[in-house]
Protein backbone atom coordinates (compact mmCIF):
# COMPACT_ATOMS: atom_id res chain seq x y z
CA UNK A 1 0.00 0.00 0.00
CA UNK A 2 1.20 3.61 -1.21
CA UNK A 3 -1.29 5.82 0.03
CA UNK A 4 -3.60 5.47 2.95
CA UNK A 5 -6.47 8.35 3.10
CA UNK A 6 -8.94 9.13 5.90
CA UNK A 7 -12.45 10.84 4.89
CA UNK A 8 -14.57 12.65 7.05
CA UNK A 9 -17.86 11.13 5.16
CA UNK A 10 -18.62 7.88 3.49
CA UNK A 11 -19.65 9.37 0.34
CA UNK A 12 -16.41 11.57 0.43
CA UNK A 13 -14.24 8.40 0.72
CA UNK A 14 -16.09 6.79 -2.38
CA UNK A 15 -15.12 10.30 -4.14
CA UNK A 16 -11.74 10.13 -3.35
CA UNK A 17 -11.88 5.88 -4.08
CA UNK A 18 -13.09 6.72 -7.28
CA UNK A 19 -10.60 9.32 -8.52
CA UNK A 20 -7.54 7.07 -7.59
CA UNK A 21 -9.16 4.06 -9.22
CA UNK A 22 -9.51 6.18 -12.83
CA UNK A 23 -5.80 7.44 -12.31
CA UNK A 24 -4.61 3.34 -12.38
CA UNK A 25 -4.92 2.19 -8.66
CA UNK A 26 -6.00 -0.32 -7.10
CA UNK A 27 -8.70 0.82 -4.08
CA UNK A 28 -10.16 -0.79 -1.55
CA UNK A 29 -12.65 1.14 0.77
CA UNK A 30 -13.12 0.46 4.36
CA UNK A 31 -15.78 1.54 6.55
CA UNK A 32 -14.45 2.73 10.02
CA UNK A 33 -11.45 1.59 11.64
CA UNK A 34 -11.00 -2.29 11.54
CA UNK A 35 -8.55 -3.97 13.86
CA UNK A 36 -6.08 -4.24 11.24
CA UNK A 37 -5.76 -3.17 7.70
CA UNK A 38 -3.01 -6.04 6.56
CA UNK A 39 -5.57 -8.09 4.88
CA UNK A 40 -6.88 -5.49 2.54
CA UNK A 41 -3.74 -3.44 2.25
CA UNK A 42 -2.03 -6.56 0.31
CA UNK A 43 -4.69 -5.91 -2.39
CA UNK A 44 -5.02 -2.46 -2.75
CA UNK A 45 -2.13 0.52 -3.61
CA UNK A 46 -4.87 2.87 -1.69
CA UNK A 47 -6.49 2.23 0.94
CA UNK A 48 -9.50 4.72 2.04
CA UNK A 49 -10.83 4.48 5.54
CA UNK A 50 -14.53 6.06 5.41
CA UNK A 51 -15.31 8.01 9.18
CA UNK A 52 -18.68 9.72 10.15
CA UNK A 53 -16.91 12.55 11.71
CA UNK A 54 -17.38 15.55 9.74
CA UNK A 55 -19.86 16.68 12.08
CA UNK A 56 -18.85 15.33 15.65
CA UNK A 57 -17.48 17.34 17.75
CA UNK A 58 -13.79 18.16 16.95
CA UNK A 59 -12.29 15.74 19.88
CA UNK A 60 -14.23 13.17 18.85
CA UNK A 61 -12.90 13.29 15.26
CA UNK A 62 -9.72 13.89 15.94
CA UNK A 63 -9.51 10.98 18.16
CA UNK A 64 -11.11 8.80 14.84
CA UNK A 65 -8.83 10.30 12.39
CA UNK A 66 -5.96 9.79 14.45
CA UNK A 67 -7.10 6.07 15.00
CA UNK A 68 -7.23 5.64 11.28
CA UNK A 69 -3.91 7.44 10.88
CA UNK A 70 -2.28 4.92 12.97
CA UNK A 71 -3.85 1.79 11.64
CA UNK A 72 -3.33 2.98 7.95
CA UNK A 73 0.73 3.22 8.83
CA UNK A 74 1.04 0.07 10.80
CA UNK A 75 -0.28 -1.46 7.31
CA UNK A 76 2.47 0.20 5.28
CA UNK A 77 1.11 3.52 3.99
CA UNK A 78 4.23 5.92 2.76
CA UNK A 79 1.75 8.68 2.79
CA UNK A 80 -1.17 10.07 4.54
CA UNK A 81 -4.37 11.96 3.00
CA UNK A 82 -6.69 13.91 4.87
CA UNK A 83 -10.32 14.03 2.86
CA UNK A 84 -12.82 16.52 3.05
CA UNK A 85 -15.73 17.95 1.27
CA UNK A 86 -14.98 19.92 -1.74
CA UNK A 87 -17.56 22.81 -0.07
CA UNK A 88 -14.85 22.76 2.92
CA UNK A 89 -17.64 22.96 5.16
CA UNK A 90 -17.76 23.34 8.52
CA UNK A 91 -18.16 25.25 11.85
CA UNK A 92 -15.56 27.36 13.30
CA UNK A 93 -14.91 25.37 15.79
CA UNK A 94 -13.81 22.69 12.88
CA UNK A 95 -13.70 19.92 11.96
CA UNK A 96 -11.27 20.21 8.93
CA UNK A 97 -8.57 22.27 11.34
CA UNK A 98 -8.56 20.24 14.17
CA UNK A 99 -8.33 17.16 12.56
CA UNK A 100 -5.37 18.80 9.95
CA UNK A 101 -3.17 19.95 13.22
CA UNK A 102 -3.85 16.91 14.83
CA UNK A 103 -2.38 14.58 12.19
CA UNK A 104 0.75 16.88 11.79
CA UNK A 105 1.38 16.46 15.34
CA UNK A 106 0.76 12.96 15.18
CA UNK A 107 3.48 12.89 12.50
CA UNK A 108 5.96 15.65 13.24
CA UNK A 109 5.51 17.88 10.86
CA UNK A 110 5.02 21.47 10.16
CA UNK A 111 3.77 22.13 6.68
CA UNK A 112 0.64 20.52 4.81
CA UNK A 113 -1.95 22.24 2.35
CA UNK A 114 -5.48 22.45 2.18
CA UNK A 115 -6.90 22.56 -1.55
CA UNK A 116 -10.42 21.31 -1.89
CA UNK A 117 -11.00 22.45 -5.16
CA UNK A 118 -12.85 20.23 -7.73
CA UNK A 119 -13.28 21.75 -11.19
CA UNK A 120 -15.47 18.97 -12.52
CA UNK A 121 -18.27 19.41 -10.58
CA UNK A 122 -17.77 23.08 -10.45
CA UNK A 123 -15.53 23.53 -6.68
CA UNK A 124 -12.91 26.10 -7.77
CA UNK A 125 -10.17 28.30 -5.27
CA UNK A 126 -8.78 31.38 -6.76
CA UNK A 127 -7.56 34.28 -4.70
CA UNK A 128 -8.15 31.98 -1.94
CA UNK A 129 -11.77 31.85 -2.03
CA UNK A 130 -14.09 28.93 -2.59
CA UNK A 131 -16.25 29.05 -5.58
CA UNK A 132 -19.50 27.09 -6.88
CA UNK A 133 -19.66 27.47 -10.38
CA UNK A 134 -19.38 31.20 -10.74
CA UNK A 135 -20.72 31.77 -7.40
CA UNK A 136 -18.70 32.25 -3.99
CA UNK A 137 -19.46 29.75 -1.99
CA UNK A 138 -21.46 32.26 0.86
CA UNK A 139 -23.67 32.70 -2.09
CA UNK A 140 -24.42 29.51 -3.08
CA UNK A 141 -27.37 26.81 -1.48
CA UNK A 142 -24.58 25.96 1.02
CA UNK A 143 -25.09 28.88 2.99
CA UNK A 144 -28.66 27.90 4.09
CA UNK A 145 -26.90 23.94 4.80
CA UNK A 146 -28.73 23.11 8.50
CA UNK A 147 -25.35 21.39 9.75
CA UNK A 148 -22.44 23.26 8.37
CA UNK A 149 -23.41 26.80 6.47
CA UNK A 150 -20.69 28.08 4.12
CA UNK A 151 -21.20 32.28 4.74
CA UNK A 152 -17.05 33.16 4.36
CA UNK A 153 -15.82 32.50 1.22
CA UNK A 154 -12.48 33.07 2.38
CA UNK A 155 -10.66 29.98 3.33
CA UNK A 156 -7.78 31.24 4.93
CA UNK A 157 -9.88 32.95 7.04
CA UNK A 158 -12.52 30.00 7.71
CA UNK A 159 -9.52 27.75 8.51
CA UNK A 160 -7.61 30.26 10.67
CA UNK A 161 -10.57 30.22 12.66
CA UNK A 162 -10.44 26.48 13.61
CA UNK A 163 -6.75 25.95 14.27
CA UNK A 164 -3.48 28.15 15.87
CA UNK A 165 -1.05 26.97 12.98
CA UNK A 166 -0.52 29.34 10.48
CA UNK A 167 -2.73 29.55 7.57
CA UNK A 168 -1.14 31.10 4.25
CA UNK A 169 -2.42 30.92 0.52
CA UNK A 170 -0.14 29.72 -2.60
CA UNK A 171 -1.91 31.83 -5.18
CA UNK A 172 -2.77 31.03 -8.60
CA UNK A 173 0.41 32.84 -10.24
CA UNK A 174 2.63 30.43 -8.24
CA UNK A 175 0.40 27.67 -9.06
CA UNK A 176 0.67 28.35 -13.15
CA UNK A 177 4.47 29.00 -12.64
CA UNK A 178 4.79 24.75 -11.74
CA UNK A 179 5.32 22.29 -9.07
CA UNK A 180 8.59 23.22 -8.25
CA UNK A 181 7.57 26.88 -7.57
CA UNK A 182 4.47 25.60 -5.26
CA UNK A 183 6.88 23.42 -3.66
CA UNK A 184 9.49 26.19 -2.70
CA UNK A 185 5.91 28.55 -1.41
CA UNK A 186 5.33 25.48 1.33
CA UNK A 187 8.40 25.19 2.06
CA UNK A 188 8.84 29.24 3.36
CA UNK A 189 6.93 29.06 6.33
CA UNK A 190 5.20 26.46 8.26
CA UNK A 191 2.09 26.44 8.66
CA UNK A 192 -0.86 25.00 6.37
CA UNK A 193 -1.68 26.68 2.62
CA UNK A 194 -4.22 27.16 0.91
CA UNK A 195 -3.83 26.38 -2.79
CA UNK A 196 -5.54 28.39 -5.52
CA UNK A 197 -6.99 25.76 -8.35
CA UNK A 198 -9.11 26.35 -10.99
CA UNK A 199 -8.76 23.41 -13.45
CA UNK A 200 -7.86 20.03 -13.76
CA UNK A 201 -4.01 21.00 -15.30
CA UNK A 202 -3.54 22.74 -11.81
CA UNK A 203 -4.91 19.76 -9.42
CA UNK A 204 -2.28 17.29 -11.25
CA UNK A 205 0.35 20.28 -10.85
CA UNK A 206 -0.39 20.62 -7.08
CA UNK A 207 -0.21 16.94 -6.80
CA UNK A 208 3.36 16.67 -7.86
CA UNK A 209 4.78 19.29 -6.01
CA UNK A 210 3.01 17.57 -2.73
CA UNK A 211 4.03 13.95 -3.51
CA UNK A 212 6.85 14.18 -0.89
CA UNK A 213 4.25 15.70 1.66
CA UNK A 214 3.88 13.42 4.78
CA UNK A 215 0.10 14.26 4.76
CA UNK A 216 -1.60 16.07 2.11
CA UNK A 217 -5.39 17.51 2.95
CA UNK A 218 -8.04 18.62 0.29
CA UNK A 219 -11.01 17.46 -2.26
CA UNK A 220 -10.58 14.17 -3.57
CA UNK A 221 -9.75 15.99 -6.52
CA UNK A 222 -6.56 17.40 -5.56
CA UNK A 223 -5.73 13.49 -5.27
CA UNK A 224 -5.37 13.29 -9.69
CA UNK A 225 -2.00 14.20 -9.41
CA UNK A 226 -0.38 11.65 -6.76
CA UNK A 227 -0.68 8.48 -9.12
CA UNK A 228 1.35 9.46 -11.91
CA UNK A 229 4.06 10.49 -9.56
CA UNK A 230 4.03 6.79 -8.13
CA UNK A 231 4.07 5.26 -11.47
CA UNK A 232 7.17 7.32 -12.33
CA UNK A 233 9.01 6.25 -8.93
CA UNK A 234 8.05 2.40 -9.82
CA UNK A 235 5.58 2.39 -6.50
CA UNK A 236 2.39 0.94 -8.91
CA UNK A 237 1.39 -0.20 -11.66
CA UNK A 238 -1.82 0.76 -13.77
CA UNK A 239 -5.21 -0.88 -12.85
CA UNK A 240 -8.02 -0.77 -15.05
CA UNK A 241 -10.87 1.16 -13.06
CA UNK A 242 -13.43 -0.96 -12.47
CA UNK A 243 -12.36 -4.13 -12.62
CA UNK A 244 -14.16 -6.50 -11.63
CA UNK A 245 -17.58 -4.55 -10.75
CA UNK A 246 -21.15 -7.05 -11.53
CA UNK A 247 -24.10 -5.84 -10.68
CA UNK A 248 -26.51 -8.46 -8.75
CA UNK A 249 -29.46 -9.28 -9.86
CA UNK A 250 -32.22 -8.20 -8.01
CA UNK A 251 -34.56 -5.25 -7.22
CA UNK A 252 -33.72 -1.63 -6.03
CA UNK A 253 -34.52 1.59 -4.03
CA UNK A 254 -33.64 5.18 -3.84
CA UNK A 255 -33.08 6.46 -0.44
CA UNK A 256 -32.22 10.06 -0.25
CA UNK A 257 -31.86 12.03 2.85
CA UNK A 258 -29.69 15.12 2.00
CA UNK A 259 -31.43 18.54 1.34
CA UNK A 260 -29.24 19.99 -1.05
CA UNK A 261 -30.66 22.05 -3.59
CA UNK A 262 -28.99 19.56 -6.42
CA UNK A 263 -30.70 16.92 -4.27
CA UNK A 264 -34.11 18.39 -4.57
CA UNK A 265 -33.68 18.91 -8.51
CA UNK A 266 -32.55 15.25 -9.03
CA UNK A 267 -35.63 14.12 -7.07
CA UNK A 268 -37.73 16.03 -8.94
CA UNK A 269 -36.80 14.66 -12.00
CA UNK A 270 -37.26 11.04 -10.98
CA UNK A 271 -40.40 11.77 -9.75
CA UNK A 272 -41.63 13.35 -12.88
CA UNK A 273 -39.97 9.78 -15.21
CA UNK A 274 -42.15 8.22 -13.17
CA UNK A 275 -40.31 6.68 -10.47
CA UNK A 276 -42.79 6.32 -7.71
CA UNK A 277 -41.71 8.18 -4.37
CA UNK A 278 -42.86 8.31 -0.70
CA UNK A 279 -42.22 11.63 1.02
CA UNK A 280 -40.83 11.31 4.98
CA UNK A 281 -41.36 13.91 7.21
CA UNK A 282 -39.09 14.61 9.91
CA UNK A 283 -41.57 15.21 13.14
CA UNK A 284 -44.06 12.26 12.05
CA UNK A 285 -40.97 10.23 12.36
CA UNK A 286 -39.77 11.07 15.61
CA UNK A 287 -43.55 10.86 16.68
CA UNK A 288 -43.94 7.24 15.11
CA UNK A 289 -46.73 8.16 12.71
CA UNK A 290 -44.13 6.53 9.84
CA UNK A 291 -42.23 3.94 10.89
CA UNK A 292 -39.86 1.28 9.11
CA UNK A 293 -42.60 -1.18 8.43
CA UNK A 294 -44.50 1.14 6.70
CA UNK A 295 -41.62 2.38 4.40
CA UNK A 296 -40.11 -1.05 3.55
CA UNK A 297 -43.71 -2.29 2.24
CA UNK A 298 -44.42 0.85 0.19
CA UNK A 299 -41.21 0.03 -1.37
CA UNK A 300 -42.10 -3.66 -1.68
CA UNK A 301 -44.94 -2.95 -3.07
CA UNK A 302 -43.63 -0.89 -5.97
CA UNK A 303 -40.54 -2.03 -6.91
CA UNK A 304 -42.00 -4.98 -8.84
CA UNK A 305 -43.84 -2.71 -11.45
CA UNK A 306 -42.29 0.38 -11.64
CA UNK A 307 -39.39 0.99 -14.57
CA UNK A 308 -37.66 3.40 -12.07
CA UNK A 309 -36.91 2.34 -8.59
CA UNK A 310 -39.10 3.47 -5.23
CA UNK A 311 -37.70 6.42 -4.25
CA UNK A 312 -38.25 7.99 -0.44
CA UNK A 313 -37.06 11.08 0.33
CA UNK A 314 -36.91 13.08 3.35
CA UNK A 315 -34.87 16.09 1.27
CA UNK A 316 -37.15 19.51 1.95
CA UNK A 317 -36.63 23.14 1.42
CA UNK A 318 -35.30 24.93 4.06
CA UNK A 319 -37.50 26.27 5.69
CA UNK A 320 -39.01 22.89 6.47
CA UNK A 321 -35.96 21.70 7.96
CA UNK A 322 -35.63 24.64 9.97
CA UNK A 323 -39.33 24.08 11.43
CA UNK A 324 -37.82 20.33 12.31
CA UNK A 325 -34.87 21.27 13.94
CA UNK A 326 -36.12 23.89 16.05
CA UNK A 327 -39.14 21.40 17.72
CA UNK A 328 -36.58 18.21 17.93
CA UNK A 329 -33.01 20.00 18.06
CA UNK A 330 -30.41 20.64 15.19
CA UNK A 331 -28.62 16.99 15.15
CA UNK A 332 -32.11 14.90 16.30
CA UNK A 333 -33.83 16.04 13.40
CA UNK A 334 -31.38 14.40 10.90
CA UNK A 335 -30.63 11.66 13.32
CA UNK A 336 -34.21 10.28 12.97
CA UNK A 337 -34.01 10.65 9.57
CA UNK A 338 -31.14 8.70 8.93
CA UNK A 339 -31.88 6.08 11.60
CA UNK A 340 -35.25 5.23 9.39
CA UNK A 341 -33.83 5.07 5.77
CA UNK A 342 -30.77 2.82 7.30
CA UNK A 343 -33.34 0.73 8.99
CA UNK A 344 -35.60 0.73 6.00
CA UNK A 345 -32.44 -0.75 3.89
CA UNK A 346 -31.85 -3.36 6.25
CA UNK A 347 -35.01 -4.86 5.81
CA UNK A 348 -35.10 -4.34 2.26
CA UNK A 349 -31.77 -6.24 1.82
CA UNK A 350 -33.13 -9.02 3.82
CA UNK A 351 -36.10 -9.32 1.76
CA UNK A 352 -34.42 -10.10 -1.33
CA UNK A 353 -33.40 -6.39 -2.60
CA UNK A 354 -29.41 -5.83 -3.74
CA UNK A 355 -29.30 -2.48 -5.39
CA UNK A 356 -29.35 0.69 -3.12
CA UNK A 357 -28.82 4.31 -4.16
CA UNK A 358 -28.11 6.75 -1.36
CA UNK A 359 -28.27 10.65 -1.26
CA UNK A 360 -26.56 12.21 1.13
CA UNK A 361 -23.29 11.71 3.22
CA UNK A 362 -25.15 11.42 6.58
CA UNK A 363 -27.15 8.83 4.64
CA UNK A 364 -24.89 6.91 2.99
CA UNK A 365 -23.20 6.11 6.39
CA UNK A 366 -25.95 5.50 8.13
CA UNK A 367 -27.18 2.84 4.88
CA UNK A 368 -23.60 1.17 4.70
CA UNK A 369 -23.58 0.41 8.41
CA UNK A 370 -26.79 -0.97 8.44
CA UNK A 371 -25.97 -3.09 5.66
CA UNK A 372 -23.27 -4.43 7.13
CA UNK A 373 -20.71 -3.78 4.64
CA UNK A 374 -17.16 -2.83 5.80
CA UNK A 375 -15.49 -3.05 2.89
CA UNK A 376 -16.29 -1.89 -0.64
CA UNK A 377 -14.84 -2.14 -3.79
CA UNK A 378 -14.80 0.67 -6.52
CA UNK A 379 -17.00 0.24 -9.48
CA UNK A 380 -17.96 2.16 -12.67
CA UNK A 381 -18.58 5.87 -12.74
CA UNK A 382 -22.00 7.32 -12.87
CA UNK A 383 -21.06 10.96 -12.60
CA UNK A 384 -18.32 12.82 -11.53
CA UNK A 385 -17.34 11.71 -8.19
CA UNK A 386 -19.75 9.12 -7.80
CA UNK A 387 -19.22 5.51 -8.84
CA UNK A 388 -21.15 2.37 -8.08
CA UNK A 389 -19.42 0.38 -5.42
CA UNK A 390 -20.11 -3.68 -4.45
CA UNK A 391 -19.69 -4.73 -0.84
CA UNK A 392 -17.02 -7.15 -0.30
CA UNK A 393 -18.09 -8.85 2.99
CA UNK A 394 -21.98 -9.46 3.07
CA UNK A 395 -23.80 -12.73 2.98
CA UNK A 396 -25.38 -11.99 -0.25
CA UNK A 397 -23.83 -9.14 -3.00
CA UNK A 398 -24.96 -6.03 -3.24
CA UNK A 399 -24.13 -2.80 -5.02
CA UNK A 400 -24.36 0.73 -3.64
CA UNK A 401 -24.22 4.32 -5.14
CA UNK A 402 -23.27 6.59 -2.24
CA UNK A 403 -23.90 9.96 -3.63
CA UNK A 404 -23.13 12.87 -1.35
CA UNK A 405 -25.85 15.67 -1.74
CA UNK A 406 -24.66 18.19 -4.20
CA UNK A 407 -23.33 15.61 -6.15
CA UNK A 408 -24.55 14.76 -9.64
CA UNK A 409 -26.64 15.72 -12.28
CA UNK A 410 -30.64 16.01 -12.10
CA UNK A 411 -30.99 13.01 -14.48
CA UNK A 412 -28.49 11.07 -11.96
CA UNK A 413 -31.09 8.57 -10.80
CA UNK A 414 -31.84 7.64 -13.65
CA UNK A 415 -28.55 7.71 -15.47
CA UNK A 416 -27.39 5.23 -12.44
CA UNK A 417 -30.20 2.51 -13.22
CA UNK A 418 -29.38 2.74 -17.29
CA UNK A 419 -25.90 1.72 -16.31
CA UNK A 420 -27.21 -1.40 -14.63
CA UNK A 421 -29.21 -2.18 -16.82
């Protein structure tokens, strides 16, 4: 093993899984911290430990990264990467610094990055700021996000707010000028930088001036670079990506839980191709008014004659959510959420179903655990950053598409069911 990464979201490790898997290596996904990663590091040149800590509180994932850290080294990794969301949200009280200073500490150094730029699906840094599309990111559907609003654009300043090392920026001029010039800006100071990146050419420029890094922290994206520096020291080989992916036979659901606005639009769409959809709502949940039973048979009921999948959905606008969280409390309102659809799963996969899309990082980790998966390995690409995945260690196979919420196009539903079929 070459590389061992630690996400802060499920969906974000499949991300990151994916983009080292199309740039020739081999990836094997792990869910949490096992007792040992020697079994699945012999396979893999990457392996990608998946955490549900973007949202904890900041000691709590810094004590999981750090866990992760040290079980991903005592496997072999040469180098460490530290994933987060390409929206680089968060509070100010973290978790993206926190968990950055702690892993430096943990391995002695001084000087990392942070670049969590993803041109494909529109994540850009120039001038140090954080851009959707052609929209800062304070201006953008994030800001209204009920967990972790984006309203500073500025990511030195968001990330000086959550940690006491120094936070610089590499600007775009150094960044056009090559990898040895954005190697010789790290190397000034200590401290962490921010990396301007507004295509694809830059990402792969970045990633071989940071090859030598200890720990490297960013988008998955900023990840495109790493392989062909490997290949070039002899480290791997190429792999073809998706090797080895066959979809089970069987039927499938939709199960989204995220409230982005990209969400909302690819729901809409399935709904209106006719893929029949069940609507949760957050406080007849938590009051028992909808429980598991109910869901699972509405989707047993459908899936049989409908072209499209069942879809339920618990995405709103956000106003709605707001209403939730202020009667059962910011976290409890998603938490019932996600407790349902990952209950509904299980009970769908042990009636027979082995296809399960998820929406939503939350989600997805709340889905995978229920399945029972711990390991997963990378599949075909649907859309940028989102691949279908097979579980390597359940009693029967399934395949999962773990989409985090902005994710995608609006026809991804349905694009990810013509590719199965």
């Amino acid at each position: 093993m070459i590389l061992g990464a630690i996400a802060d979201d499920l969906t974000g490790a499949t991300d990151l899984s994916l983009i080292l898997s199309r740039n020739g290596m081999r990836v094997v996904q792990v869910i949490g911290v096992p007792d040992t990663l020697d079994a699945v590091a012999q396979q893999a040149d990457a392996v990608v430990v998946a955490l549900k800590s973007r949202t904890n509180p900041a000691g709590e994932a810094i004590e999981m990264s750090l866990d992760a850290a040290r079980a991903l080294q005592a496997a072999g990794a040469r180098q460490l990467f530290f994933k987060y969301c390409s929206t680089f949200d968060s509070t100010d009280e973290g978790n993206i610094g926190p968990v950055a200073a702690a892993l430096m500490t943990h391995l002695g150094i001084d000087r990392t990055i942070a670049c969590p730029s993803f041109p494909e699906n529109g994540r850009t840094v120039y001038k140090g700021h954080l851009f959707v599309f052609d929209q800062l990111i304070s201006d953008s559907p994030m800001k209204d996000h009920p967990l972790t609003p984006m309203r500073d654009p500025d990511l030195v300043r968001v990330l000086s707010r959550q940690t006491t090392r120094p936070v610089r920026l590499v600007p775009h001029e150094t960044v056009r000028t090559g990898a040895n010039a954005i190697e010789a800006a790290i190397s000034e100071e200590p401290g962490i930088c921010i990396v301007d990146a507004i295509c694809d050419d830059d990402l792969r420029t970045i990633g071989r001036a940071v090859a030598g890094l200890p720990l490297v922290t960013g988008g998955s994206a900023v990840a495109m670079g790493l392989p062909d520096v490997y290949r070039e020291t002899g480290w791997i080989t190429s792999a073809a990506p998706g090797d080895g992916f066959v979809a089970p036979e069987g039927h499938g659901v939709i199960l989204a839980g995220s409230c982005s606005a990209m969400t909302r639009r690819q729901i809409a769409a399935a709904r209106k191709a006719g893929a029949p959809a069940l609507h949760l709502d957050a406080l007849e949940i938590a009051s028992g008014a909808t429980t598991i039973d109910a869901v699972a048979a509405f989707v047993e009921a459908e899936a049989p004659r409908s072209k499209l999948p069942p879809l339920v959905f618990s995405s709103a606008d956000p106003d709605v959510v707001a209403k939730a969280q202020a009667e059962l409390g910011r976290m409890r309102a998603g938490e019932v959420v996600e407790e349902l659809l990952a209950g509904v799963a299980a009970r769908l996969a042990g009636r027979g179903f082995t296809r399960f899309l998820s929406a939503g990082g939350e989600t997805s980790g709340a889905i995978v655990a229920a399945l029972g998966t711990s390991a997963l390995r990378i599949g075909p690409e649907i859309d940028p950053g989102v691949p279908w995945v097979s579980a390597l260690d359940t009693e029967r196979p399934l395949c999962l598409a773990l989409k985090s919420g902005n994710f995608g196009s609006e026809t991804f539903f349905m694009k990810a069911w013509e590719m199965l079929a």
